[in-house]
C-alpha atoms as a PDB file:
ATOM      1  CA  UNK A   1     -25.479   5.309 -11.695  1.00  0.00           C
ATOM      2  CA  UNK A   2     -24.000   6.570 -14.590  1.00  0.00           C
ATOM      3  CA  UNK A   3     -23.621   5.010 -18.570  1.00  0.00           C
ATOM      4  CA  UNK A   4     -20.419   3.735 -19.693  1.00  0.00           C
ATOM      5  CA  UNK A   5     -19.851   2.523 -23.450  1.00  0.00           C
ATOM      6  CA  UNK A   6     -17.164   0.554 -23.353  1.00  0.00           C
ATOM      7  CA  UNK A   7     -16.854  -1.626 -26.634  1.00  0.00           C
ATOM      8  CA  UNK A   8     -19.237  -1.617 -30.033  1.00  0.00           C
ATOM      9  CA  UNK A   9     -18.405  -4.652 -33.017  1.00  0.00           C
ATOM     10  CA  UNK A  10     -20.468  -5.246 -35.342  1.00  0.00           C
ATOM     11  CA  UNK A  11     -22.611  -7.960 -33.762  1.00  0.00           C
ATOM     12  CA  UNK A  12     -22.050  -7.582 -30.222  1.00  0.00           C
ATOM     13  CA  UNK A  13     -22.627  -4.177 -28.177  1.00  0.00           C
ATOM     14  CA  UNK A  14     -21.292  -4.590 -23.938  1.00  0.00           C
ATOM     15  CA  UNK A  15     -22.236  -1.999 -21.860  1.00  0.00           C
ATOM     16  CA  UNK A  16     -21.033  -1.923 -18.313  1.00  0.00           C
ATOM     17  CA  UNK A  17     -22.739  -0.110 -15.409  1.00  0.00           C
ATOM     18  CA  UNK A  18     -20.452   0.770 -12.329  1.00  0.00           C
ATOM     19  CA  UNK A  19     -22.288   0.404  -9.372  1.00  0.00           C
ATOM     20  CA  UNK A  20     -22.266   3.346  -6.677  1.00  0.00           C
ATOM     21  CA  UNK A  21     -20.039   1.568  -4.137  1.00  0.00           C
ATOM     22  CA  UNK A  22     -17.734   0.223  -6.541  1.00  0.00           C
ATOM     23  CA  UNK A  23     -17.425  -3.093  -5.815  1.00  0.00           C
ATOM     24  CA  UNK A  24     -18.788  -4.903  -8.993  1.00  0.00           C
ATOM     25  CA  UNK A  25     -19.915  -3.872 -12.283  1.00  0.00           C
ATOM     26  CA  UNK A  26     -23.166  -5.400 -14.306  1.00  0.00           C
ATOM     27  CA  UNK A  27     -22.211  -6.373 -17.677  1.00  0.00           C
ATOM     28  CA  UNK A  28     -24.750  -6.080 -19.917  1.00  0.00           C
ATOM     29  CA  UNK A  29     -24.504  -7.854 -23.796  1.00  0.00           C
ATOM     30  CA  UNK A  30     -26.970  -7.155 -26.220  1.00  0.00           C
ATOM     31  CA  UNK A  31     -26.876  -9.750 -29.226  1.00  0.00           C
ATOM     32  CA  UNK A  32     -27.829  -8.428 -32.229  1.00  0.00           C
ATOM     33  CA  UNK A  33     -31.133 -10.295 -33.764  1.00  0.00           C
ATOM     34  CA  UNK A  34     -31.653 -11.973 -30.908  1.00  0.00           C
ATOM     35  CA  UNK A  35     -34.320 -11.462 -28.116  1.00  0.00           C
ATOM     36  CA  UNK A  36     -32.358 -12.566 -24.862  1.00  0.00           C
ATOM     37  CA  UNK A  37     -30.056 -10.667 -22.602  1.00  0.00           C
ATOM     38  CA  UNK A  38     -26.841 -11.879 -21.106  1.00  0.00           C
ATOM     39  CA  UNK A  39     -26.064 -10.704 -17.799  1.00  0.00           C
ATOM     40  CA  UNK A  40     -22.869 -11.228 -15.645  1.00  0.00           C
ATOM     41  CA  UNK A  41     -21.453  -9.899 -12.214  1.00  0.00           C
ATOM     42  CA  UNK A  42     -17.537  -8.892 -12.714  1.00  0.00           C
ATOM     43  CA  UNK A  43     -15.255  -7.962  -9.593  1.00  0.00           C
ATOM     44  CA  UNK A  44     -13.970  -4.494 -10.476  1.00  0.00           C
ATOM     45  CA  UNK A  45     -10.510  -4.163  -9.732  1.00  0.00           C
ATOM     46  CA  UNK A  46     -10.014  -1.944  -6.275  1.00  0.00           C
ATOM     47  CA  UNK A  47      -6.577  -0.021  -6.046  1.00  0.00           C
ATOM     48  CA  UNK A  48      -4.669   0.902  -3.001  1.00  0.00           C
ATOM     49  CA  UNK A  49      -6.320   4.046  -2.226  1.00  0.00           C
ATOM     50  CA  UNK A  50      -9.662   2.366  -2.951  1.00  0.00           C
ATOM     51  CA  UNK A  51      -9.100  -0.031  -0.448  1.00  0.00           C
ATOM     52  CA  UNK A  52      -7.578   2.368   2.075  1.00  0.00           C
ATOM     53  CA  UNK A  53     -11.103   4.509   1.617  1.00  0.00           C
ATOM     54  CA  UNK A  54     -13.169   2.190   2.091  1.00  0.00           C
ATOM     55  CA  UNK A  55     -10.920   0.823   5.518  1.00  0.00           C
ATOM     56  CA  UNK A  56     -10.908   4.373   7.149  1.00  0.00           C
ATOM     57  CA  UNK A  57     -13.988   6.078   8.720  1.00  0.00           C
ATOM     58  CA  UNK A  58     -15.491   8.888   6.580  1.00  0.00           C
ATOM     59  CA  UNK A  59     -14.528  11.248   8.303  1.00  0.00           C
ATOM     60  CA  UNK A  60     -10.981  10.901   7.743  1.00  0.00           C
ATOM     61  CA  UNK A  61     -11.983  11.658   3.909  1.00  0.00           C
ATOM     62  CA  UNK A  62     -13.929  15.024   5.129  1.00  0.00           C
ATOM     63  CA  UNK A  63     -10.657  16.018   7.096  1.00  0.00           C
ATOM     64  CA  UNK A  64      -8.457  15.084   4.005  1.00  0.00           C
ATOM     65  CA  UNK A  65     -10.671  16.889   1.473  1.00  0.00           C
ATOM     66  CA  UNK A  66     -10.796  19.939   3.592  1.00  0.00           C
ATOM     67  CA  UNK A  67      -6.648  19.983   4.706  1.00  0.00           C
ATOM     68  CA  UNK A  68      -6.315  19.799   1.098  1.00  0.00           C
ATOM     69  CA  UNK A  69      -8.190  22.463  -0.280  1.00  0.00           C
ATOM     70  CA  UNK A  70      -6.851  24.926   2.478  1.00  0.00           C
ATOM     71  CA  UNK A  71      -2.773  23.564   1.319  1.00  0.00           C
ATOM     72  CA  UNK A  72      -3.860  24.797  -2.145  1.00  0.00           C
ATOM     73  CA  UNK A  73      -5.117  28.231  -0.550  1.00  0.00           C
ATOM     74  CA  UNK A  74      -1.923  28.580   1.766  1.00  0.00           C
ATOM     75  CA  UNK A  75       0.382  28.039  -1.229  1.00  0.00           C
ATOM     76  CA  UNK A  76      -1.315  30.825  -3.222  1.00  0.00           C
ATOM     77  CA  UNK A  77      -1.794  32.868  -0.122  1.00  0.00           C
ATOM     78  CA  UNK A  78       1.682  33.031   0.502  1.00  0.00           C
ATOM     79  CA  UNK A  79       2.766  33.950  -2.891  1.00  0.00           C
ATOM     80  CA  UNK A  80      -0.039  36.663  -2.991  1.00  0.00           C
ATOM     81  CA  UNK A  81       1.481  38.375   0.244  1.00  0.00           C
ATOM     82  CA  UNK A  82       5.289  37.771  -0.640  1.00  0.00           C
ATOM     83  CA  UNK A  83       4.716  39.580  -4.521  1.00  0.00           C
ATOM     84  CA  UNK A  84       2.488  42.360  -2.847  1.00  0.00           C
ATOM     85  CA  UNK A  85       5.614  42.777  -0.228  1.00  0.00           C
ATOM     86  CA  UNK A  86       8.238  42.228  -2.652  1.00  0.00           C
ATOM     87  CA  UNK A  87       6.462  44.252  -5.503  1.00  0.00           C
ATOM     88  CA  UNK A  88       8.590  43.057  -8.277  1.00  0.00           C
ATOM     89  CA  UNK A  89      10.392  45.115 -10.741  1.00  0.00           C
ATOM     90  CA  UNK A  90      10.796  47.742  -8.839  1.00  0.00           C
ATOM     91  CA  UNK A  91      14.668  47.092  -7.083  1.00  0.00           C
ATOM     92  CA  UNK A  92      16.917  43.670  -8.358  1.00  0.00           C
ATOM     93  CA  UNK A  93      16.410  42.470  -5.105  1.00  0.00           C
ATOM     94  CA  UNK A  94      12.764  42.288  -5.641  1.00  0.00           C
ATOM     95  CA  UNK A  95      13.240  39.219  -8.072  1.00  0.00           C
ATOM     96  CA  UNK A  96      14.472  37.276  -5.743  1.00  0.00           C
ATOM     97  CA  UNK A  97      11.997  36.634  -2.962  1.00  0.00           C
ATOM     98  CA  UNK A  98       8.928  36.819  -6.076  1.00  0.00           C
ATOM     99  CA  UNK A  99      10.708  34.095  -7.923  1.00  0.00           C
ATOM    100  CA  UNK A 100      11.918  31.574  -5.080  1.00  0.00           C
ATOM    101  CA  UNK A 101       8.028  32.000  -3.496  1.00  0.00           C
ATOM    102  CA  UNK A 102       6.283  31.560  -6.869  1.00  0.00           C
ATOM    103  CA  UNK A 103       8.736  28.494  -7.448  1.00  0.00           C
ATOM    104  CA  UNK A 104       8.814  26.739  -3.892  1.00  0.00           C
ATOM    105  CA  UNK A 105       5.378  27.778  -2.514  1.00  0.00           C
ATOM    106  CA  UNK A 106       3.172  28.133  -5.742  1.00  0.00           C
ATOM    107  CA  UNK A 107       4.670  25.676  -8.358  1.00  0.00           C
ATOM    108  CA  UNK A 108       6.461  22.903  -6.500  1.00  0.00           C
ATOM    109  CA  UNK A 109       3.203  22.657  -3.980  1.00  0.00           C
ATOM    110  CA  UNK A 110       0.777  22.290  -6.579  1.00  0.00           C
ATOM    111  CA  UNK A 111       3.120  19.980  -8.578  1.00  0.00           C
ATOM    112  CA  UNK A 112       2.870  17.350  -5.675  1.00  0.00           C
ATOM    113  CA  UNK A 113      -0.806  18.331  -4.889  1.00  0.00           C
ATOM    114  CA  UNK A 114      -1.191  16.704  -9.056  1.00  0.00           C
ATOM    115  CA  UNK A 115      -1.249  13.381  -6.969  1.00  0.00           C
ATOM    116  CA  UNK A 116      -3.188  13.846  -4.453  1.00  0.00           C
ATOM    117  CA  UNK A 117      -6.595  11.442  -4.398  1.00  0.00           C
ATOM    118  CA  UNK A 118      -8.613  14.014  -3.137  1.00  0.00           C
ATOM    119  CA  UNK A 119      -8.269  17.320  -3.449  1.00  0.00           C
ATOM    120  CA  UNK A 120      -6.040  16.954  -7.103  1.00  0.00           C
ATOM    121  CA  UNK A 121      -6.768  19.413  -9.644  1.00  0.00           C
ATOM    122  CA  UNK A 122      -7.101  17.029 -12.566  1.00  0.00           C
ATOM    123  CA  UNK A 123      -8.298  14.302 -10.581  1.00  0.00           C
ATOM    124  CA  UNK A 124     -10.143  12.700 -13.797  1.00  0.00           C
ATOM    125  CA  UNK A 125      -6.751  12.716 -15.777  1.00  0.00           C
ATOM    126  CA  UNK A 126      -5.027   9.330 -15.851  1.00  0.00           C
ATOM    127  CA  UNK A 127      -1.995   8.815 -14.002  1.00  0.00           C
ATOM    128  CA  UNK A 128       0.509   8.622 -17.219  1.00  0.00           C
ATOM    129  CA  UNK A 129      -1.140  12.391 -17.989  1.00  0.00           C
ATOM    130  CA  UNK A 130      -0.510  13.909 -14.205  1.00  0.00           C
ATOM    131  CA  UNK A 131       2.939  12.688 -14.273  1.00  0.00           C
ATOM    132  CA  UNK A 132       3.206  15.086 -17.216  1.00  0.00           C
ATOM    133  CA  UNK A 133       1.627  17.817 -15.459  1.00  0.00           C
ATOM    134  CA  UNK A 134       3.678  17.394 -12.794  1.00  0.00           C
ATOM    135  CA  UNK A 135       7.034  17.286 -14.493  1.00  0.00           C
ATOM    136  CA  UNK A 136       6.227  20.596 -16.390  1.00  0.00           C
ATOM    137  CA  UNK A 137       5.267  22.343 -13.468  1.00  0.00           C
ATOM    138  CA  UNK A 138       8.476  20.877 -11.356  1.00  0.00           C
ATOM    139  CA  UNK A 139      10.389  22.587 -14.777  1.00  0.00           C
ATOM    140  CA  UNK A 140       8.890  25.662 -14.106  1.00  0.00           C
ATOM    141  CA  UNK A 141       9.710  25.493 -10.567  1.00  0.00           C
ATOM    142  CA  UNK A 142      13.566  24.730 -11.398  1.00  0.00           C
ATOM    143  CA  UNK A 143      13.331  27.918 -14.010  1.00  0.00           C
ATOM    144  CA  UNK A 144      11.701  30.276 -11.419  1.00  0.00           C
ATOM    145  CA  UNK A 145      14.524  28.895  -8.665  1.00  0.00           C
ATOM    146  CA  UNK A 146      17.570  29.569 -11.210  1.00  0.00           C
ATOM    147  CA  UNK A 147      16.261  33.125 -11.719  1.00  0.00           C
ATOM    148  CA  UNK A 148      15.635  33.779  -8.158  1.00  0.00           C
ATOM    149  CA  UNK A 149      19.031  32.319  -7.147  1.00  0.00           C
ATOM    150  CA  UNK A 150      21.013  34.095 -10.257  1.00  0.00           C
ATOM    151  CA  UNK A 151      19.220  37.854  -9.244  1.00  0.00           C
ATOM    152  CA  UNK A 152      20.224  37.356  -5.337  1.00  0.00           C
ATOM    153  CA  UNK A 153      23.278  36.595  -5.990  1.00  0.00           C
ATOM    154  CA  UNK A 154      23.867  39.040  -8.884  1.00  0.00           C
ATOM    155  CA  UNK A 155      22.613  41.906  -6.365  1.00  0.00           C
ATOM    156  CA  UNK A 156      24.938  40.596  -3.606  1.00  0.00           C
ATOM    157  CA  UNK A 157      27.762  41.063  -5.930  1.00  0.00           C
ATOM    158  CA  UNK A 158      26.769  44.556  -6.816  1.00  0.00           C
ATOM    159  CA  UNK A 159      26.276  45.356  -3.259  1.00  0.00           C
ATOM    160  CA  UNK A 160      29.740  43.823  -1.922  1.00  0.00           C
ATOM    161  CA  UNK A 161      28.468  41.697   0.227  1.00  0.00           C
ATOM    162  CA  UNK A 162      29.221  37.500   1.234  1.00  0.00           C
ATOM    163  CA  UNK A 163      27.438  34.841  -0.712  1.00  0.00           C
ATOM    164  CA  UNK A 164      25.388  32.183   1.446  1.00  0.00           C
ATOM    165  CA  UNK A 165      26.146  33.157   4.757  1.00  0.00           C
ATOM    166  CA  UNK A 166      22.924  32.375   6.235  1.00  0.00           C
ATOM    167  CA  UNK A 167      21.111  29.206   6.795  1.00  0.00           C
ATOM    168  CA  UNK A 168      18.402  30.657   4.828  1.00  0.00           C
ATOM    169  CA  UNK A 169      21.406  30.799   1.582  1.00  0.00           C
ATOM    170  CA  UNK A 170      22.587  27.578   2.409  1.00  0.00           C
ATOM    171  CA  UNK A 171      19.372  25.786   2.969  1.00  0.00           C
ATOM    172  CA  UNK A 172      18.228  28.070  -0.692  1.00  0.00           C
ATOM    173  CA  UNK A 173      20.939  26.939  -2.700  1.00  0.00           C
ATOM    174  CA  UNK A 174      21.145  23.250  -1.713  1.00  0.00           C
ATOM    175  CA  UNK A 175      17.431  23.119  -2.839  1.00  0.00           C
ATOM    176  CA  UNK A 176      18.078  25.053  -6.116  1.00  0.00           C
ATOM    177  CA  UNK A 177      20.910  22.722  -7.327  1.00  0.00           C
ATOM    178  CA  UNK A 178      18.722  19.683  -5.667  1.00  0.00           C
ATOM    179  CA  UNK A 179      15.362  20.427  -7.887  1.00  0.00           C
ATOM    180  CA  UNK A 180      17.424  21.104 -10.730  1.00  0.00           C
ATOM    181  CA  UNK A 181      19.063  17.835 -10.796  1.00  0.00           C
ATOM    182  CA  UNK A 182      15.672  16.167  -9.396  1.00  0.00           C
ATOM    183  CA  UNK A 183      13.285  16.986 -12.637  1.00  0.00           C
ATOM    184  CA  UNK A 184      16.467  15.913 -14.835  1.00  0.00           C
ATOM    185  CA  UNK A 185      16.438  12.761 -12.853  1.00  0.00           C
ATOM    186  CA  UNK A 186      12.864  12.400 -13.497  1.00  0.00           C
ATOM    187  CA  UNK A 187      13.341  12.096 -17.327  1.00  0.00           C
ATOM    188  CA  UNK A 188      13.311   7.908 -17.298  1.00  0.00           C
ATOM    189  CA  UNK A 189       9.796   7.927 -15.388  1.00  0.00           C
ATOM    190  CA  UNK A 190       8.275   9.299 -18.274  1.00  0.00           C
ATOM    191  CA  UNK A 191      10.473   7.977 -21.019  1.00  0.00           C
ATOM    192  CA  UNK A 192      10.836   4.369 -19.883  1.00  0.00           C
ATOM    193  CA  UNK A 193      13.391   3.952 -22.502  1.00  0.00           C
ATOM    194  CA  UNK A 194      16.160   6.178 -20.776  1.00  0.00           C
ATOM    195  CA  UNK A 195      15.245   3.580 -17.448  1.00  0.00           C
ATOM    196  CA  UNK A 196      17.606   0.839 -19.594  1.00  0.00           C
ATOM    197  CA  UNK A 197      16.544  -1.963 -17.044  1.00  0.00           C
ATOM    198  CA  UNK A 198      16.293  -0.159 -13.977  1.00  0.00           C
ATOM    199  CA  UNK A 199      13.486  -0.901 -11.747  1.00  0.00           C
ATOM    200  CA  UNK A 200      10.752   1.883 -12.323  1.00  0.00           C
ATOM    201  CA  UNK A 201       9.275   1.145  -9.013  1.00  0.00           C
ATOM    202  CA  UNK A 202      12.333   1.550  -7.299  1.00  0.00           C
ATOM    203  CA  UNK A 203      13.105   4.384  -9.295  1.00  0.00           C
ATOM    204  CA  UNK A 204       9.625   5.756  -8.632  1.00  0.00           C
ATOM    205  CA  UNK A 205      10.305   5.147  -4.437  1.00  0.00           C
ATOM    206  CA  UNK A 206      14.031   6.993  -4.634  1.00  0.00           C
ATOM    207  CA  UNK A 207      12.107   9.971  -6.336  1.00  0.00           C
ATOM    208  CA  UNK A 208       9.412  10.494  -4.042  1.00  0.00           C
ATOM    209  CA  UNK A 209      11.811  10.150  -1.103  1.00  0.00           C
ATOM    210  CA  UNK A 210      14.118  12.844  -2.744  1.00  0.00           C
ATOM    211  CA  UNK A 211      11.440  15.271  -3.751  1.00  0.00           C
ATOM    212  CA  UNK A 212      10.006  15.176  -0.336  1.00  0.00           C
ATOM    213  CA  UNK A 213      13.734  15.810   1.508  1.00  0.00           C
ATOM    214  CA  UNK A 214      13.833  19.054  -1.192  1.00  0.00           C
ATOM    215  CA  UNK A 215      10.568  20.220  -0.664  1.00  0.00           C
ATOM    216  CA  UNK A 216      11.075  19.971   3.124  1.00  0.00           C
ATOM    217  CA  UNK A 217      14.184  21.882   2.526  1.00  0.00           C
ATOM    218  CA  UNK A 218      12.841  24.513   0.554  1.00  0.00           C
ATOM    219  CA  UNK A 219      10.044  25.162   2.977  1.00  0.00           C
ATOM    220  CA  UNK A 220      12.180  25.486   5.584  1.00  0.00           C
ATOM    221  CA  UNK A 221      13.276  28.035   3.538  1.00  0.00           C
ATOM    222  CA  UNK A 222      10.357  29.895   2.934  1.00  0.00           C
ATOM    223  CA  UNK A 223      10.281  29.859   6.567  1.00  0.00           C
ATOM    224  CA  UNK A 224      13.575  31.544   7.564  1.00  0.00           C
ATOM    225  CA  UNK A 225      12.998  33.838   4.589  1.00  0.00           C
ATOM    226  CA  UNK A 226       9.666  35.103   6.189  1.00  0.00           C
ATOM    227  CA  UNK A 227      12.095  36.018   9.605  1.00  0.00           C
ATOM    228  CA  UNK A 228      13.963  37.726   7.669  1.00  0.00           C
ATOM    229  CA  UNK A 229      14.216  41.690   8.662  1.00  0.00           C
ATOM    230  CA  UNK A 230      13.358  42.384   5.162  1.00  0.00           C
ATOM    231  CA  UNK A 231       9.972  40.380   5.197  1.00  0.00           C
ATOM    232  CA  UNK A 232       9.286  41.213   9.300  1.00  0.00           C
ATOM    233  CA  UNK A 233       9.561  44.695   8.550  1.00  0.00           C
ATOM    234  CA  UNK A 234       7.172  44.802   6.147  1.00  0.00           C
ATOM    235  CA  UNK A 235       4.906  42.108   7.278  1.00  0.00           C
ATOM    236  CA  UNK A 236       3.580  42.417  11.280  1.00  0.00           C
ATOM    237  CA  UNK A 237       1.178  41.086  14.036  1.00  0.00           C
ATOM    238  CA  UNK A 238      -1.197  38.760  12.826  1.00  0.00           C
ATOM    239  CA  UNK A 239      -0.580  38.669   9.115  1.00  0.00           C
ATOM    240  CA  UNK A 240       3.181  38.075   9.687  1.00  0.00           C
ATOM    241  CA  UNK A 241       1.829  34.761  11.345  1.00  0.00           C
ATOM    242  CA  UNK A 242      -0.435  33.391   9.144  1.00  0.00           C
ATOM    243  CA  UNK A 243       2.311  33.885   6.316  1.00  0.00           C
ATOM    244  CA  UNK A 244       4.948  32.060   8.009  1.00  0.00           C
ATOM    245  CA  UNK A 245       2.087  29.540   8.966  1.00  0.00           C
ATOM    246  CA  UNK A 246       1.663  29.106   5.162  1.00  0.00           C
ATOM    247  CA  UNK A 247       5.340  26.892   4.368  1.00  0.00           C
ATOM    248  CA  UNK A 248       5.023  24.852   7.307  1.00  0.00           C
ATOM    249  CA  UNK A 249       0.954  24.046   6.814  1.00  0.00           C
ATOM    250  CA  UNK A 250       2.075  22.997   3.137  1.00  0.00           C
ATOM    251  CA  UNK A 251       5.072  21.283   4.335  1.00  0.00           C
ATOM    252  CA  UNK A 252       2.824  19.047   6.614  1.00  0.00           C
ATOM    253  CA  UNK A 253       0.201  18.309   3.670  1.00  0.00           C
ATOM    254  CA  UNK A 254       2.962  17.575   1.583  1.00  0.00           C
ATOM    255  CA  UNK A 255       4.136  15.108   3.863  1.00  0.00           C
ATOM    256  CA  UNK A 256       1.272  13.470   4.546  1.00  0.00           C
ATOM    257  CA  UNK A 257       0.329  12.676   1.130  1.00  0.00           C
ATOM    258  CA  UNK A 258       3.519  11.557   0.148  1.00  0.00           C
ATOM    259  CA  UNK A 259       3.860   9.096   3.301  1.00  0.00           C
ATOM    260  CA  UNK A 260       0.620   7.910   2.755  1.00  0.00           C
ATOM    261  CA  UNK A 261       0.706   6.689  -0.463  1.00  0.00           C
ATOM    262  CA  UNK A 262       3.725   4.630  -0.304  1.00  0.00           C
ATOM    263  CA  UNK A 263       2.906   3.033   2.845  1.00  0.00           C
ATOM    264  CA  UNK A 264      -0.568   1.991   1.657  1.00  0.00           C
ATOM    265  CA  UNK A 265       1.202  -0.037  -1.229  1.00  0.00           C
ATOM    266  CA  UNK A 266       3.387  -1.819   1.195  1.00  0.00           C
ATOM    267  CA  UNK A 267       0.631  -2.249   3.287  1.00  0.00           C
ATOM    268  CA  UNK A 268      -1.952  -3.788   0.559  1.00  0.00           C
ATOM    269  CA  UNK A 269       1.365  -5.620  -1.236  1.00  0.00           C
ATOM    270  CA  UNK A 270       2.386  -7.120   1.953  1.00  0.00           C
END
């Protein structure tokens, strides 16, 4: 049971004591120069997830916990292999796979893992703060794309050869363009004076929706990029599997958490 200060005035001191299941709090109020003690239950507000928690065996939280913390090592496994493989610096060509893996597997992964109620990095951060986090590291993601993009397509030009010819250069430079205009999108959900009326929940909804079609589409990327003959010729037997096991184990996370949490606010608004 832990010790929570919450307000101090000059004649009154509160202190309120969160139970361990979270369903009420003890408010204690200390009067100064006098003897007695006022005590009083309060109902402690429960939130969506709380509520879906405390509806779903525990289990369920052991699986989530544990399909979270290996989406965190798959997205940083994956960008391990492709720089080792790629080794960049060493050709122009090398840019590009090292740049679109440390944007769409690395960055863009652990920008949506932010959110996640269990297995989120800054978990103890408030929401307002995340959303931060999250928009910085989607920025980062957009940079890292542009470069990646700009040095594939700048070596294709040396090299004579067609532009996005391949479903792994369509599906690459639909989710460029896509993630670019996505994080400038973003901008009114952190300055809610750029909304100018618009709904922020709805706004919220059309974001999540897009982010998860781009994601999607830039994992299926990853994907295609690890059939490549480039990556299959450097990559073989088991380890080529467990790498192209790494985009679509993400993808599935990714999915899953974003699914989830909108349909448990329908579901405890409804």
């Amino acid at each position: 049971m832990s010790l929570l200060l919450c307000s101090v005035s000059v004649k009154t001191l509160v202190l309120y004591l969160p139970l361990v299941d979270g369903s009420c709090r003890v408010n204690y109020e200390f009067i100064w120069g006098r003897s007695d003690i006022h005590r009083a239950r309060e109902p402690v507000k429960e939130t969506n997830m709380d509520k879906l928690s405390t509806s779903e065996p525990r289990v369920y939280g052991y699986v989530r916990v544990a399909c979270g913390i290996l989406t965190h090592l798959a997205c940083v496994a994956f960008t391990a292999i492709t720089a080792v493989v790629s080794r960049p610096g060493t050709s122009l060509f090398s840019w590009h796979p090292f740049f679109m893996t440390l944007a769409f597997s690395l960055l863009m992964t652990e920008a949506i893992l932010v959110f996640s109620p269990s297995t989120s990095p800054i978990w103890k951060l408030p929401h307002k703060t995340k959303g931060r986090f999250h928009w910085l590291l989607q920025g980062l993601c957009a940079t890292c794309a542009t470069l990646g993009l700009a040095a594939i397509c700048y070596n294709k030009h040396l090299n004579g050869k067609p532009h996005f010819h391949s479903w792994h250069g369509l599906l690459g430079v639909v989710t460029v363009c896509g993630v670019a205009l996505q994080s400038l999108a973003a901008l009114p959900l952190i300055y809610t004076s750029l909304a100018k009326g618009r709904s922020l929940a709805r706004l919220k909804r059309l974001h999540a929706t897009w982010g998860l079609v781009l994601y999607l589409l830039g994992s299926a990327s990853l994907f295609l990029g690890a059939c490549s003959a480039w990556f299959t010729g450097s990559v073989v037997g088991h380890t080529w599997y467990l790498a192209a096991l790494c985009p679509a184990l993400c993808a599935l996370a990714v999915m899953s958490q974003v699914t989830d949490a909108y349909m448990a606010k329908k579901r405890f608004q409804s």
